[in-house]
C-alpha atoms as a PDB file:
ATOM      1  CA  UNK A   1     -36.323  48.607 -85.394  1.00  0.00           C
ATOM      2  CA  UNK A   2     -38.396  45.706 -84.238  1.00  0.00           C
ATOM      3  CA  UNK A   3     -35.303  43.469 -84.782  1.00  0.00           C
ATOM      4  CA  UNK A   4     -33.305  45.789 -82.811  1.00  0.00           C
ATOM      5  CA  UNK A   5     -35.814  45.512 -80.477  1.00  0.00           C
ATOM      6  CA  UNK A   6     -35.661  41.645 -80.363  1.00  0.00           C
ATOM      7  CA  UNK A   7     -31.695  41.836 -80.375  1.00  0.00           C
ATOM      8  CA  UNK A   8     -32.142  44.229 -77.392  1.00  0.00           C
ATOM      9  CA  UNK A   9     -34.180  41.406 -75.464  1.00  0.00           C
ATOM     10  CA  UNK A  10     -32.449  38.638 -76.091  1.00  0.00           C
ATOM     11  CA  UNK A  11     -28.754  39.807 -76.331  1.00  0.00           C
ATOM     12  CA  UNK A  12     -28.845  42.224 -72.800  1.00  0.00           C
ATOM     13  CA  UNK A  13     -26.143  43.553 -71.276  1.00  0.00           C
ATOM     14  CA  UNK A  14     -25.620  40.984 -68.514  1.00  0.00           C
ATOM     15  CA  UNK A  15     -26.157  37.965 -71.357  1.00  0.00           C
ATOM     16  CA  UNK A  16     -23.285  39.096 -73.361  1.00  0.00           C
ATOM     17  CA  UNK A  17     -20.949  40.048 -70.390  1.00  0.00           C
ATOM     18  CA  UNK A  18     -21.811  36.111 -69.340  1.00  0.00           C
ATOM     19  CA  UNK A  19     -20.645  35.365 -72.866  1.00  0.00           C
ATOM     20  CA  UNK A  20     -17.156  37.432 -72.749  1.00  0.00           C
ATOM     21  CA  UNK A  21     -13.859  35.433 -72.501  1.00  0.00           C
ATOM     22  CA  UNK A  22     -13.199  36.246 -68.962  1.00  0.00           C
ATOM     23  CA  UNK A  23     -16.522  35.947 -67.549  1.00  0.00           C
ATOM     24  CA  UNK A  24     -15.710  32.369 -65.679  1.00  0.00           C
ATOM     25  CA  UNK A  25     -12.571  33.834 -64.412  1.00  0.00           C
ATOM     26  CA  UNK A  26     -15.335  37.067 -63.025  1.00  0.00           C
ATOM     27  CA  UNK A  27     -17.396  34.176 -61.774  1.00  0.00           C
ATOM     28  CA  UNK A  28     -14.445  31.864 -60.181  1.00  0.00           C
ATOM     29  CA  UNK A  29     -13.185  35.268 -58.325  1.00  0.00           C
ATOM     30  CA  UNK A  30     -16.884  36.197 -56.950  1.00  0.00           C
ATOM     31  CA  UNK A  31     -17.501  32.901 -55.601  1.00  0.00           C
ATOM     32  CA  UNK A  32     -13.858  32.688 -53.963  1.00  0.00           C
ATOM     33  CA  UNK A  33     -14.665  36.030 -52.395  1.00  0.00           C
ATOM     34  CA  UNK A  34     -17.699  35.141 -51.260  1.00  0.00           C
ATOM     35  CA  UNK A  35     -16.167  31.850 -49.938  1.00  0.00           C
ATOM     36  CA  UNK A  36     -13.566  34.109 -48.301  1.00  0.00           C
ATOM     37  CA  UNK A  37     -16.451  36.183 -46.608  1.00  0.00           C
ATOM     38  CA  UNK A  38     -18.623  32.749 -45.511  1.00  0.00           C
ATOM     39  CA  UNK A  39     -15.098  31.503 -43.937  1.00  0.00           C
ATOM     40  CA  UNK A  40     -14.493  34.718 -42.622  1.00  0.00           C
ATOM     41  CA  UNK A  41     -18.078  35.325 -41.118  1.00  0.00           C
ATOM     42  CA  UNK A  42     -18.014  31.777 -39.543  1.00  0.00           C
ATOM     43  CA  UNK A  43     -14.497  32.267 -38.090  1.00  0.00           C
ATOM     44  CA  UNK A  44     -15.592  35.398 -36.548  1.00  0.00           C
ATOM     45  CA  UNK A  45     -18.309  33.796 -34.679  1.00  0.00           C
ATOM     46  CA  UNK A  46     -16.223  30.745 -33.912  1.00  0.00           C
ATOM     47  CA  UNK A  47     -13.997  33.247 -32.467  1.00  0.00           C
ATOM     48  CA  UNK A  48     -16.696  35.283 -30.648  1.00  0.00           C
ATOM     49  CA  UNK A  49     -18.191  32.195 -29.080  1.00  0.00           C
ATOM     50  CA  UNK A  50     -14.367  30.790 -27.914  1.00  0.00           C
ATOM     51  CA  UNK A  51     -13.551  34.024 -26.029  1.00  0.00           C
ATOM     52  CA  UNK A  52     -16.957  34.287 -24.527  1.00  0.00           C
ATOM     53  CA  UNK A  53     -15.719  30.729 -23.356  1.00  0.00           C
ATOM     54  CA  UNK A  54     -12.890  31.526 -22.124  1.00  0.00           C
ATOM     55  CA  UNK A  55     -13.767  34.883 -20.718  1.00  0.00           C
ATOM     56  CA  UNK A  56     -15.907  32.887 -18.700  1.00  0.00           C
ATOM     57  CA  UNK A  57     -14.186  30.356 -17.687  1.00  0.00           C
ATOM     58  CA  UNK A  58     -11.587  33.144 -16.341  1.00  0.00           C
ATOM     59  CA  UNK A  59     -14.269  34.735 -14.770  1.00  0.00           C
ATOM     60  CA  UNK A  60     -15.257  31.913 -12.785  1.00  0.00           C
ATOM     61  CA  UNK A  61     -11.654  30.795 -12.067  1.00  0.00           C
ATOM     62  CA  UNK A  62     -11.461  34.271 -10.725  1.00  0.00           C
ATOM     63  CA  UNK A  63     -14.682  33.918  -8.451  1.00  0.00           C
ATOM     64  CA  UNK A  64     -12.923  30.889  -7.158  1.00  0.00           C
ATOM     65  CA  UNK A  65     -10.217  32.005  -6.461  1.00  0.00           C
ATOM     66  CA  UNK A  66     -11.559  34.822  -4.785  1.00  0.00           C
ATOM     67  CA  UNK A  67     -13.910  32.489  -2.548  1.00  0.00           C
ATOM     68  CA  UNK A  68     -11.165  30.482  -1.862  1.00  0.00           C
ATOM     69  CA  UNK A  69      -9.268  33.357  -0.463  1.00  0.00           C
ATOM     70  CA  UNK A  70     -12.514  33.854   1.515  1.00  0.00           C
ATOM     71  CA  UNK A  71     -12.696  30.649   3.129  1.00  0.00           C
ATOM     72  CA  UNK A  72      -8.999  30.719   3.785  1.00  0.00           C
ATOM     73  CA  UNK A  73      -9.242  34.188   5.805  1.00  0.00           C
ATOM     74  CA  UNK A  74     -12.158  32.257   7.825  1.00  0.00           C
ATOM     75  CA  UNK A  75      -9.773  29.077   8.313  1.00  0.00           C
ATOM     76  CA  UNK A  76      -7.066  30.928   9.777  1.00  0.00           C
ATOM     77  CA  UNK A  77      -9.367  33.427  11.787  1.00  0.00           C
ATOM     78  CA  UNK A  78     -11.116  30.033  13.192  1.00  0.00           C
ATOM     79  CA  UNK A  79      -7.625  28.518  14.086  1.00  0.00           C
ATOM     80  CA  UNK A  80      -5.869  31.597  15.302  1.00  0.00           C
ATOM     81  CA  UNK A  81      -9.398  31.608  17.604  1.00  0.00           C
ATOM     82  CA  UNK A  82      -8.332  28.069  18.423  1.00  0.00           C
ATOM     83  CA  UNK A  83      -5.329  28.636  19.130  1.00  0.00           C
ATOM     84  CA  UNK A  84      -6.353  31.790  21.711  1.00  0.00           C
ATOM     85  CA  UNK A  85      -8.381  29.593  23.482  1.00  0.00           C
ATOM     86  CA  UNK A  86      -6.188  26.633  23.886  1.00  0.00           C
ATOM     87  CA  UNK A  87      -3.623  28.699  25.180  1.00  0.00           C
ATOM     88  CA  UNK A  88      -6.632  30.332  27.721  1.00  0.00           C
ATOM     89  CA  UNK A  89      -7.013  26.640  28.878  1.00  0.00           C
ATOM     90  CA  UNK A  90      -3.652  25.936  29.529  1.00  0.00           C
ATOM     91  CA  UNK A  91      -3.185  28.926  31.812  1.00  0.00           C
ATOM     92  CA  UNK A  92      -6.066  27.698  33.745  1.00  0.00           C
ATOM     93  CA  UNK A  93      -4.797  24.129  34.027  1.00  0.00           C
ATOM     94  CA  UNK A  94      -1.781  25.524  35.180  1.00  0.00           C
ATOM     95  CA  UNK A  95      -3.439  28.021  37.836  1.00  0.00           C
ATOM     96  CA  UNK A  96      -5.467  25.099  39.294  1.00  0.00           C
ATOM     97  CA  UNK A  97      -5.135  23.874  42.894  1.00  0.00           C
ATOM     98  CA  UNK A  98      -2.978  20.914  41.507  1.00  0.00           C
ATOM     99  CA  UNK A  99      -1.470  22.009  38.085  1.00  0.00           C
ATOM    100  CA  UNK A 100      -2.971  19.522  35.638  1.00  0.00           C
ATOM    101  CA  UNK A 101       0.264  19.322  33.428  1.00  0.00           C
ATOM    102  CA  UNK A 102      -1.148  16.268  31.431  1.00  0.00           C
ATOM    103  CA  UNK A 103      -3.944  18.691  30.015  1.00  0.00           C
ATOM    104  CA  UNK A 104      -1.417  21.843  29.467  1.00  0.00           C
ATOM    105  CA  UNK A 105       0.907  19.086  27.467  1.00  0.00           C
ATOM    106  CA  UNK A 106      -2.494  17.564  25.365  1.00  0.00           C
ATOM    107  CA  UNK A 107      -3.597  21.343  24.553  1.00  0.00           C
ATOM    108  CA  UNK A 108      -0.009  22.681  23.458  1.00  0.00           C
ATOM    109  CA  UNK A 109       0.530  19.436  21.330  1.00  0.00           C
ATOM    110  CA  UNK A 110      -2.851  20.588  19.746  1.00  0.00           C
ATOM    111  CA  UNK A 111      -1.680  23.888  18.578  1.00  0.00           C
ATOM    112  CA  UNK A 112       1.285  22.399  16.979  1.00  0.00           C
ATOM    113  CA  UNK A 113       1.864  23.448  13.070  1.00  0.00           C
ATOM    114  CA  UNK A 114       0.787  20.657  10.675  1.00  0.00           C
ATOM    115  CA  UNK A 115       2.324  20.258   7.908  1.00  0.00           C
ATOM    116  CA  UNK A 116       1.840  22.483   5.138  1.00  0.00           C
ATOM    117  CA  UNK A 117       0.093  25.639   8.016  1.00  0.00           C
ATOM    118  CA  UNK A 118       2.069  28.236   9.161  1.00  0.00           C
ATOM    119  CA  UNK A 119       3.214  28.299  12.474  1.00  0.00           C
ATOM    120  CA  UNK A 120       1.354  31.036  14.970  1.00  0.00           C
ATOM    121  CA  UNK A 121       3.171  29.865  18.309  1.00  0.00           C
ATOM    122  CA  UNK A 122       4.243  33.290  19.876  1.00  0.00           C
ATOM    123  CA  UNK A 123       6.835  33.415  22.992  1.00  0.00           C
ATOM    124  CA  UNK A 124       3.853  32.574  25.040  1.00  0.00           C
ATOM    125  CA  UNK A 125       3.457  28.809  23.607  1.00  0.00           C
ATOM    126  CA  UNK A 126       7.307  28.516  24.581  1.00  0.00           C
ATOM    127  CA  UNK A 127       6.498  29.964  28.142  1.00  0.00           C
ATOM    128  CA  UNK A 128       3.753  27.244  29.277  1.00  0.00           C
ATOM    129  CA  UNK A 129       5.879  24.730  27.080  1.00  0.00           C
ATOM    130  CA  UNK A 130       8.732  25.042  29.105  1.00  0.00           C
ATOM    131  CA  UNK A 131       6.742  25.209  32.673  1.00  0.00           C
ATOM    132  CA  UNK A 132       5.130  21.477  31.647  1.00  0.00           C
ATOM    133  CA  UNK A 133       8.210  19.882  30.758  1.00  0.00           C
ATOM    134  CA  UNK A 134      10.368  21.017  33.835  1.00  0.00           C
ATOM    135  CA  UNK A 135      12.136  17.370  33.590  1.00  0.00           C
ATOM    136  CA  UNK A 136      15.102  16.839  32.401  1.00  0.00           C
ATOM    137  CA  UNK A 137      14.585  13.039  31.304  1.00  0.00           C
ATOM    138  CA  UNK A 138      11.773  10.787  31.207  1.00  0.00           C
ATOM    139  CA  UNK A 139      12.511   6.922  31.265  1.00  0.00           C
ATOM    140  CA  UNK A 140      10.591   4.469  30.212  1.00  0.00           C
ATOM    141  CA  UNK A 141      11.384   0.962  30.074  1.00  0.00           C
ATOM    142  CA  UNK A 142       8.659  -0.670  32.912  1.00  0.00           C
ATOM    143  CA  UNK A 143       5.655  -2.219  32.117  1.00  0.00           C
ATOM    144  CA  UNK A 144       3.791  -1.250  35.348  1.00  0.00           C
ATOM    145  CA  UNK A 145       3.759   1.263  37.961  1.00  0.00           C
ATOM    146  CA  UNK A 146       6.788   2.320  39.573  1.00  0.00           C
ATOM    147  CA  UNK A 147       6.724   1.453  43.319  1.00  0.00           C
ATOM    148  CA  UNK A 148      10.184   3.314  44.535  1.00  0.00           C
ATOM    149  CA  UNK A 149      13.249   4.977  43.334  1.00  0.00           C
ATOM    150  CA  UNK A 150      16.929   6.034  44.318  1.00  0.00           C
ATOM    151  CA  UNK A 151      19.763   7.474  43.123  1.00  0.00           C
ATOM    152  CA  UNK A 152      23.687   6.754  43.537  1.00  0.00           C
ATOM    153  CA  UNK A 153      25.781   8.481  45.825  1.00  0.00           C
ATOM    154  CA  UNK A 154      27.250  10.035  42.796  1.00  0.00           C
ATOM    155  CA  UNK A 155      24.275  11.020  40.972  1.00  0.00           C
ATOM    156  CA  UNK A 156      25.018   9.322  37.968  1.00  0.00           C
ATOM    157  CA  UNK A 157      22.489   6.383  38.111  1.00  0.00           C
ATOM    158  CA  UNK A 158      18.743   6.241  38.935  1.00  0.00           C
ATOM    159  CA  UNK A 159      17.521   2.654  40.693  1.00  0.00           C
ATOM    160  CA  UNK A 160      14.097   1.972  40.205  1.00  0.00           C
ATOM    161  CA  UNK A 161      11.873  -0.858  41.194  1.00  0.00           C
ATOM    162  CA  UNK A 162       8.369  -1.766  39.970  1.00  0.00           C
ATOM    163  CA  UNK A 163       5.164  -3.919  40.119  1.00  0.00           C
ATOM    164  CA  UNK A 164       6.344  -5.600  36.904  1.00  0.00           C
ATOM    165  CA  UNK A 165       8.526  -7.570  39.608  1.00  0.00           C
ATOM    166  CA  UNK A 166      11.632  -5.926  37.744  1.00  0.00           C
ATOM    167  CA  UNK A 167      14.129  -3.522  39.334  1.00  0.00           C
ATOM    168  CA  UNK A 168      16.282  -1.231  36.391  1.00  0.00           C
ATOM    169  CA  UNK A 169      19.081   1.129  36.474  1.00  0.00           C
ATOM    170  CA  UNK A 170      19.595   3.969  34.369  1.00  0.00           C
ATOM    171  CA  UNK A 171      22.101   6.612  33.065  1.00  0.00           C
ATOM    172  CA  UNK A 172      20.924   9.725  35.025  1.00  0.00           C
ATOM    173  CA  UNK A 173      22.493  11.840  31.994  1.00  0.00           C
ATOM    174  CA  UNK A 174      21.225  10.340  29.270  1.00  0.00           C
ATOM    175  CA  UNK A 175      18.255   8.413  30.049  1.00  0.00           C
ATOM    176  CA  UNK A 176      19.524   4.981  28.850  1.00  0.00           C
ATOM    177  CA  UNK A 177      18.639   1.419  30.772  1.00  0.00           C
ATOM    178  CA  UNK A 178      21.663   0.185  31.835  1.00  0.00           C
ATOM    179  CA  UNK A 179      20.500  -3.364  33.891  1.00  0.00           C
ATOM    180  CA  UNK A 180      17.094  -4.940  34.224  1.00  0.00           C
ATOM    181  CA  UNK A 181      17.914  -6.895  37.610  1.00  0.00           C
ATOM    182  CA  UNK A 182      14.661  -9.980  37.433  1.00  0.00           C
ATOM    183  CA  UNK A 183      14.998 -12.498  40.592  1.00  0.00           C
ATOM    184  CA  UNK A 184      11.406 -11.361  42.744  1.00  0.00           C
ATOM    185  CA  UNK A 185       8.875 -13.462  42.169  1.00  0.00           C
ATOM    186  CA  UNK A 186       6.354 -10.248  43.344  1.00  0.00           C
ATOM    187  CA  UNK A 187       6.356  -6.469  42.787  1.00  0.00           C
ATOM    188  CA  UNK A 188       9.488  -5.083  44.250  1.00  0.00           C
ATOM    189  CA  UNK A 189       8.651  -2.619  46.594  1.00  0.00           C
ATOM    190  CA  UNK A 190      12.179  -0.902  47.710  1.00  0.00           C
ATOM    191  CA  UNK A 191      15.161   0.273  45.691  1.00  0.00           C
ATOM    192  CA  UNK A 192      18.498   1.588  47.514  1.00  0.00           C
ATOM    193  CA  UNK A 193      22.413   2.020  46.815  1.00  0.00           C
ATOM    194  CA  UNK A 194      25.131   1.069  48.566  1.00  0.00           C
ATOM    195  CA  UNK A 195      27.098   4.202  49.463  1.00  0.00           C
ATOM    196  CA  UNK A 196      29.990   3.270  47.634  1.00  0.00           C
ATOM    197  CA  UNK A 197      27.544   2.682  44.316  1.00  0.00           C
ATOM    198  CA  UNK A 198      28.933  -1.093  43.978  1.00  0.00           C
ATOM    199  CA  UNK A 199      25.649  -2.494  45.291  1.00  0.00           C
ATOM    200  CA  UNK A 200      21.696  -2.487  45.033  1.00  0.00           C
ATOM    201  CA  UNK A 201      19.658  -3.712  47.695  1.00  0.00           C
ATOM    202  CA  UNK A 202      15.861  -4.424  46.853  1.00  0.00           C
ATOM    203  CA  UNK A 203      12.643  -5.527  48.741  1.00  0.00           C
ATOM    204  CA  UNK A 204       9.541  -7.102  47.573  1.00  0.00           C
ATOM    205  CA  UNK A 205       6.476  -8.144  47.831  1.00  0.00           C
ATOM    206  CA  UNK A 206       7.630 -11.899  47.652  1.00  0.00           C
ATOM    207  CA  UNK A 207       8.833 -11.947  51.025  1.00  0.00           C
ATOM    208  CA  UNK A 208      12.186 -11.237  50.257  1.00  0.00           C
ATOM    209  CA  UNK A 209      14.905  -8.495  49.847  1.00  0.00           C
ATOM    210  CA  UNK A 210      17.999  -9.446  47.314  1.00  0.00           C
ATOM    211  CA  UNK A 211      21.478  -7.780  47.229  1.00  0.00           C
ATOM    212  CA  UNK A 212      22.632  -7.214  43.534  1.00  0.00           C
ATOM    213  CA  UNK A 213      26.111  -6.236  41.890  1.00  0.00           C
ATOM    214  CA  UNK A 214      25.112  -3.006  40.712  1.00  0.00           C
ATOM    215  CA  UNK A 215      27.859  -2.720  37.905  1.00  0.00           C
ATOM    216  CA  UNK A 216      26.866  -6.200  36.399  1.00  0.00           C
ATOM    217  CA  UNK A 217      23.510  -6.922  37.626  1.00  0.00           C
ATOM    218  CA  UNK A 218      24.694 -10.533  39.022  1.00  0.00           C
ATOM    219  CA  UNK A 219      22.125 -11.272  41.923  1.00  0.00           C
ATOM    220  CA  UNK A 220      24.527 -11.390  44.925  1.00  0.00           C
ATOM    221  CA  UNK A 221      22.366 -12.653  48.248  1.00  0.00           C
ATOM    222  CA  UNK A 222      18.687 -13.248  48.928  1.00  0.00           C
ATOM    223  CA  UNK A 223      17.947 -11.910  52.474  1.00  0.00           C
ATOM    224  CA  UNK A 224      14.974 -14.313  54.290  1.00  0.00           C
ATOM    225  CA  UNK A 225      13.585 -13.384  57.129  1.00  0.00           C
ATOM    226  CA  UNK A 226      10.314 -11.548  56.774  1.00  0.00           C
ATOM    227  CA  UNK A 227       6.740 -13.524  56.712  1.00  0.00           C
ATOM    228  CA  UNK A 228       5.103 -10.400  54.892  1.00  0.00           C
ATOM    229  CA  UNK A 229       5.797  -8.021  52.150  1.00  0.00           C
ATOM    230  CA  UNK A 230       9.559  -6.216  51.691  1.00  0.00           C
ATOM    231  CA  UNK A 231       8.782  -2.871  51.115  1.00  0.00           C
ATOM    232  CA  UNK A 232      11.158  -0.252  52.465  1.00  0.00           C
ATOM    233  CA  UNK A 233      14.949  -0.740  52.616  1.00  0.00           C
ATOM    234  CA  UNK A 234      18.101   0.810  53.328  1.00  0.00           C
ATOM    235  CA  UNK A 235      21.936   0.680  53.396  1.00  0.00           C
ATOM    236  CA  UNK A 236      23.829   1.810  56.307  1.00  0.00           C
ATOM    237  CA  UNK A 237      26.545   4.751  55.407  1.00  0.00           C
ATOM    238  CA  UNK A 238      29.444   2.748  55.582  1.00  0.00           C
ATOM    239  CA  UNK A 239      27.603  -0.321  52.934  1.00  0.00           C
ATOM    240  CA  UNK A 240      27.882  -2.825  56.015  1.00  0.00           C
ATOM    241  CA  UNK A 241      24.502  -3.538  57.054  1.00  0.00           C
ATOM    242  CA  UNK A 242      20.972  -3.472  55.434  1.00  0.00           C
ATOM    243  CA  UNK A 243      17.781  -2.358  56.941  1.00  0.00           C
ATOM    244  CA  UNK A 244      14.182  -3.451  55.360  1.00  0.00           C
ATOM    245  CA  UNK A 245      11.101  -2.771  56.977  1.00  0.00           C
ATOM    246  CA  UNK A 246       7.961  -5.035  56.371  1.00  0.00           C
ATOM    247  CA  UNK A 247       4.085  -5.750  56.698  1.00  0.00           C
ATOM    248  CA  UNK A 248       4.591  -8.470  59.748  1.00  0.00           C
ATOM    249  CA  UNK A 249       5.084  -4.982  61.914  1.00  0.00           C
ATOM    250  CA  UNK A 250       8.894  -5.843  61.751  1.00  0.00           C
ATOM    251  CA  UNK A 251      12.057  -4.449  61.006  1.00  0.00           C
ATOM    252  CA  UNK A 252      15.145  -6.044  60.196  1.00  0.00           C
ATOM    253  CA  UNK A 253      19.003  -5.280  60.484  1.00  0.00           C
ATOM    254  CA  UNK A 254      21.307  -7.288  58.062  1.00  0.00           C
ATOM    255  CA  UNK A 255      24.738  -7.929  57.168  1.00  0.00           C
ATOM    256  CA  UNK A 256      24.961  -6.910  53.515  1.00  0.00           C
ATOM    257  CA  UNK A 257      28.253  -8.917  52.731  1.00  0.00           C
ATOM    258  CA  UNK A 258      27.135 -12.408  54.423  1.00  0.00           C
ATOM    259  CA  UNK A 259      23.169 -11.709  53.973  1.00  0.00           C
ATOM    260  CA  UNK A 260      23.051 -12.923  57.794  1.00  0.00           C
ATOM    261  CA  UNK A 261      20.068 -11.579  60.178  1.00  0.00           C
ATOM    262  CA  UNK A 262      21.298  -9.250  62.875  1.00  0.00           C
ATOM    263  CA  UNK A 263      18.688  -7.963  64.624  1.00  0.00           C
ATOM    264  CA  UNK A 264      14.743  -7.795  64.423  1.00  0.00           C
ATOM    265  CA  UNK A 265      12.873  -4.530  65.712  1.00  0.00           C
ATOM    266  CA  UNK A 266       9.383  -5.218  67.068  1.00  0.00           C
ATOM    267  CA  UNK A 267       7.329  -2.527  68.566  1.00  0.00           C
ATOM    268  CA  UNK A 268       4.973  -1.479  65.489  1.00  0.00           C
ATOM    269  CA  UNK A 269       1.524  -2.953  65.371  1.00  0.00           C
ATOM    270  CA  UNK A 270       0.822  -1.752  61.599  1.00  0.00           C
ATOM    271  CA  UNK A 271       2.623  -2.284  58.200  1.00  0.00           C
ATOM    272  CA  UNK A 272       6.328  -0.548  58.319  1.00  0.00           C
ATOM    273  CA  UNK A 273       6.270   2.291  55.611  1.00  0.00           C
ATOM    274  CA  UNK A 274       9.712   3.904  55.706  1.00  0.00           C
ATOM    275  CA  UNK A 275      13.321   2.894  57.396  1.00  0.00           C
ATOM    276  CA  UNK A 276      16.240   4.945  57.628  1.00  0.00           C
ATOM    277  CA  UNK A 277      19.425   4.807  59.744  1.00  0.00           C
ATOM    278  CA  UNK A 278      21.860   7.840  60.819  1.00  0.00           C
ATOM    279  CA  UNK A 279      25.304   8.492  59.384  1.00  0.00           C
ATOM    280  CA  UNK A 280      27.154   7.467  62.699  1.00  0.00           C
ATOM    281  CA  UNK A 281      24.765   4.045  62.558  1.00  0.00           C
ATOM    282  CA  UNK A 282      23.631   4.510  65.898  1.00  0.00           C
ATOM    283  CA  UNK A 283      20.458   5.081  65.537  1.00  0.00           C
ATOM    284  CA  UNK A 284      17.649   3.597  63.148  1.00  0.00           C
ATOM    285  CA  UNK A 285      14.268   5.315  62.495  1.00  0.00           C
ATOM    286  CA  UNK A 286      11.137   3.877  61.215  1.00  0.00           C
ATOM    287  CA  UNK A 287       7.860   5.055  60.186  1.00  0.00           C
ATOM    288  CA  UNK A 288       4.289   3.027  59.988  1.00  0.00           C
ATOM    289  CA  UNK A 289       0.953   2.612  59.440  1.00  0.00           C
ATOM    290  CA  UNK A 290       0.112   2.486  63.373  1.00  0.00           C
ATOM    291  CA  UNK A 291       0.570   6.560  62.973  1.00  0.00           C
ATOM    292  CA  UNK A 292       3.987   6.227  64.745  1.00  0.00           C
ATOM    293  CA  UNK A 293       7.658   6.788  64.230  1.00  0.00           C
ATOM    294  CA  UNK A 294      10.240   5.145  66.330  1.00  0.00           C
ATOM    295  CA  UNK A 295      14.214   5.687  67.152  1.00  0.00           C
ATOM    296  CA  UNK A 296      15.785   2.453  67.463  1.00  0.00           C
ATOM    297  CA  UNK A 297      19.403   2.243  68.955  1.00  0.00           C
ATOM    298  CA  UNK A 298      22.207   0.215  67.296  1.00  0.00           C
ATOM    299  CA  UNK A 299      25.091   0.654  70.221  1.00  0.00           C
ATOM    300  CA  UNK A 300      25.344  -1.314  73.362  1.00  0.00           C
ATOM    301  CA  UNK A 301      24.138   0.790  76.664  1.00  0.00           C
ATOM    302  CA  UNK A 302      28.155   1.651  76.891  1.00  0.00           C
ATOM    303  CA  UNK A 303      28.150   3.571  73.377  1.00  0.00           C
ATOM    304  CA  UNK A 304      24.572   4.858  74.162  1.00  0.00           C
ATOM    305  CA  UNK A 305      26.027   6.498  77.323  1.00  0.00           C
ATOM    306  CA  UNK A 306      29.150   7.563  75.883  1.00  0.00           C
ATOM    307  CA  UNK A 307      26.527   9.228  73.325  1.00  0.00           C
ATOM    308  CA  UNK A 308      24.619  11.038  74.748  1.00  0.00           C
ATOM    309  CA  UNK A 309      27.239  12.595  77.292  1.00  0.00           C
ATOM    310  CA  UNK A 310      28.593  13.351  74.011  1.00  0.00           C
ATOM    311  CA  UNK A 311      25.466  15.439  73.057  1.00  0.00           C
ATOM    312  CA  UNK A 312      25.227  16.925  76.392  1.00  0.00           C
ATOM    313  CA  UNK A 313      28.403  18.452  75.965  1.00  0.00           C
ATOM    314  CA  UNK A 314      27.670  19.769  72.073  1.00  0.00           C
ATOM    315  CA  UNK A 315      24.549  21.316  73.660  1.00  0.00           C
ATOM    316  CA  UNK A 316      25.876  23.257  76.317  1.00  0.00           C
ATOM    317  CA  UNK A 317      26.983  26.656  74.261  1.00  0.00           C
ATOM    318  CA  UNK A 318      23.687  26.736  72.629  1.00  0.00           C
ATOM    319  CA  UNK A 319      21.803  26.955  76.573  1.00  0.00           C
END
């Protein structure tokens, strides 16, 4: 018994199922499932921690989006705000005393789209649009201010004459500089066509008053007469005879094909703003800077007489 008793210590149950043929194989199998559970354990909290990760990294993708939606509601209430107000403005430049259509044109150019923003101009940015760009054309070609203007008998070319001591001719359809006539020493201060369109007359400041070919630009005659500034001038209706008007308190009355002096018309005591002459060339008016206009007569006292008995008799129905 006491040998049974020693077996029974020293040969236990878990000693002799260590010592059985297949106990490594037991032993290889627990420690690969208990491998399998380690690997499994750590992939679950490798897991756990990379959605947590990414759950809140969607989360705050989310919140930004969401605030950026936010601030882009603000943006476009802020701009459609703007763009209220702008158009407020523009009504009241327009309503002024003197429409201020340089401030209309700088405030709708403000609400223009930029690229990439959607466009919020309604019917009403069209409306004031249209009212501050009633021109047709805008040319621009001189490099100072434009003193005077005309147009051909035909309305297909625009004369213009400038400080820049240049006179140009444009394309009244399109826009386009056609001639840049240069001669004037000074600013030229008077632009006019010859009836028939063949010829441009121009005054300036130089003392002087030039005929040009208005098809080629070829300076034609140089009219010197006048001590003072050219300013005003003016072809008679058949292209015969030019008129200029000047700061010596003269006026003059050329022949436009020989450039000869015809006649000199003194009466004003101030600078001679304006000259005109009728369609029958009988009479010439001028206008100056004594406060005065005056009627000058072309026709001898014979052709004056005839004139006026002429009138006379035109006026008698209407009595």
């Amino acid at each position: 018994k006491i040998r049974n008793r020693i077996y029974e210590s020293v040969f236990d149950l878990s000693w002799i199922e260590s010592q059985m043929p297949d106990a490594e194989l037991r032993r290889q199998r627990t420690a690969t499932h208990q491998g399998r559970l380690q690997v499994g354990s750590v992939a679950s909290i490798i897991l756990l921690v990379m959605g947590g990760l990414v759950w809140a990294a969607l989360y705050q993708a989310h919140r930004a989006d969401r605030n950026a939606l936010r601030a882009e509601e603000k943006a476009s209430e802020a701009t459609q705000l703007l763009y209220s107000s702008n158009l407020n403005l523009v009504q009241a430049a327009w309503e002024a005393s003197i429409p201020n259509i340089g401030r209309m044109r700088e405030l709708l150019d403000a609400t223009r789209p930029r690229e990439g923003q959607p466009d919020r101009r309604g019917f009403e940015w069209y409306y004031w649009w249209r009212l501050s760009h009633q021109e047709l054309l805008t040319l621009k070609g001189h490099t100072k201010a434009i003193r005077s203007l005309c147009i051909s008998s035909d309305g297909r070319r625009i004369a213009t004459g400038s400080y820049d001591k240049t006179a140009k001719i444009w394309d009244a359809l399109t826009g386009k500089e056609l001639l840049t006539l240069k001669g004037h020493t000074k600013e030229v201060g008077g632009v006019c066509f010859s009836p028939d369109g063949r010829k441009i007359a121009t005054g300036s400041w130089d003392k002087t008053a030039k005929v040009w070919d208005a098809l080629t630009g070829k300076e034609l005659l140089t009219l010197r007469g006048h001590t003072k500034d050219v300013g005003p001038i003016c072809f008679s209706a058949d292209g015969r005879r030019i008129v200029t008007g000047n700061s010596d308190t003269t006026a003059k009355v050329w022949d436009s094909e020989t450039g000869k002096e015809l006649l000199t018309l003194k009466g004003h005591t101030d600078y001679i703003t304006a000259v005109s002459i009728s369609l029958d060339e009988r009479r010439i008016v001028t206008g100056s800077m004594d406060y005065t206009v005056k009627v000058w007569v072309t026709a001898t006292q014979a052709d004056v007489a005839k004139w006026e008995q002429q009138e006379r008799a035109e006026l008698a129905p209407l009595k």
